[in-house]
Protein backbone atom coordinates (compact mmCIF):
# COMPACT_ATOMS: atom_id res chain seq x y z
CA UNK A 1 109.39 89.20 117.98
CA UNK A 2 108.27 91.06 114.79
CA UNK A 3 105.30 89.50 112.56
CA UNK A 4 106.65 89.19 108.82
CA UNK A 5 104.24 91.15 106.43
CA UNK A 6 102.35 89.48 103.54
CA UNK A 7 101.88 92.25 101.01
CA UNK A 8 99.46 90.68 98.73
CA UNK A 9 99.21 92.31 95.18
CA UNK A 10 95.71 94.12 94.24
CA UNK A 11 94.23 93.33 91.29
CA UNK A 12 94.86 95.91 88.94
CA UNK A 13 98.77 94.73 90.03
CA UNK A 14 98.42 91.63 88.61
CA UNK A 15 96.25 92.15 85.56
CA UNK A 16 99.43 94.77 85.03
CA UNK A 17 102.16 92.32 85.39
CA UNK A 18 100.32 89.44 83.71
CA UNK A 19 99.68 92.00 80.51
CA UNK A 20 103.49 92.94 80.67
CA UNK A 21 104.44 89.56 81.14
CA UNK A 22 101.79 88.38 77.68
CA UNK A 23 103.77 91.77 75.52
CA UNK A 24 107.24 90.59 75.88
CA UNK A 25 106.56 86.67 75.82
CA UNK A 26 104.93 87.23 72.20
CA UNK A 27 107.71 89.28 70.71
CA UNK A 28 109.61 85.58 70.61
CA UNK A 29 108.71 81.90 69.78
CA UNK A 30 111.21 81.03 73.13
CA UNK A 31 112.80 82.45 75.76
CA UNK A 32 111.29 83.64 79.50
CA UNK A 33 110.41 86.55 81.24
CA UNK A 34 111.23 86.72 84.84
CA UNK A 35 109.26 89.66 86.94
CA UNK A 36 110.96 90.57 90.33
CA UNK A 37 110.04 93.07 92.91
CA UNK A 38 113.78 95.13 93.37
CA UNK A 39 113.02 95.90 97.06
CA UNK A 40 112.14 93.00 98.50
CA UNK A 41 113.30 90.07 95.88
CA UNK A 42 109.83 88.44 95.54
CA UNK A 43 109.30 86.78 92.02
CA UNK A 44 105.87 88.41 90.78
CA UNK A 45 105.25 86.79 87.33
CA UNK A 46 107.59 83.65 85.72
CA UNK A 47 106.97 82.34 82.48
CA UNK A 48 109.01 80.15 79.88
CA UNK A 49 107.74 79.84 75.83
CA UNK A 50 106.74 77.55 74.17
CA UNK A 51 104.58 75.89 76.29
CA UNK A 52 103.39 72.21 76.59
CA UNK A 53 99.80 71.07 77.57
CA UNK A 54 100.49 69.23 80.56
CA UNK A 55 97.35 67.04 80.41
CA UNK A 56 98.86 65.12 77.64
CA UNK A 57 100.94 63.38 80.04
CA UNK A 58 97.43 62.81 82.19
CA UNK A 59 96.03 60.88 80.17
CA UNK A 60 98.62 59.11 78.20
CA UNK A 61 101.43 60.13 75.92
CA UNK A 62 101.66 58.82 72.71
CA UNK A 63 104.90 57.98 71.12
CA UNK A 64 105.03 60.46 68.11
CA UNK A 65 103.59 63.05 71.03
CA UNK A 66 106.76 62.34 73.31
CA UNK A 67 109.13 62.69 70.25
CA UNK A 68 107.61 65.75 68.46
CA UNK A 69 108.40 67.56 71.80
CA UNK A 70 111.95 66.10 72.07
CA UNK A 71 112.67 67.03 68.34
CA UNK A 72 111.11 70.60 68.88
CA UNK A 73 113.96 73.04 68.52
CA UNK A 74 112.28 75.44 70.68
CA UNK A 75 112.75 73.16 73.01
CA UNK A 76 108.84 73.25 75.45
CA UNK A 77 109.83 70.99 77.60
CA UNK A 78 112.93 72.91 79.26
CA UNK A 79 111.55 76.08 81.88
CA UNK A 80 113.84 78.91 80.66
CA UNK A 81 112.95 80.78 83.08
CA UNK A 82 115.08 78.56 86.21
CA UNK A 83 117.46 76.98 83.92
């Protein structure tokens, strides 16, 4: 029975990926950049624009919060990158 391998990404790999990743998400106010290893599949950096900060929903979402991000046309709320 063969072990599976774990390659874990050094990093200089990831400060790469996360500074390609930061160049092509500010070219646009929304869309998503998906980063995918071609050999093996893996998903190595994911991220949808605009964002949300999360915590408002921690500690209590206000009305006029909750609508301003249903009005937004950009649309934060909705993960472009798995939709």
């Amino acid at each position: 029975m063969s072990t599976p391998v774990i390659q874990m990404r050094t990093p200089a790999e990831a400060a790469l990926i996360e500074r390609f990743v930061a160049e092509k998400v500010k070219e646009h106010k929304s869309g998503s950049v998906v980063v995918m290893d071609v050999i093996t599949g893996d998903v190595l950096a994911m991220v949808s624009t605009p964002s949300f900060d999360p915590s408002t929903f921690a500690r209590g979402i206000t009305q006029s919060e909750w609508r301003e991000l249903l009005d937004n046309p950009e649309r934060p709320l909705h993960n472009k990158a798995i939709a």
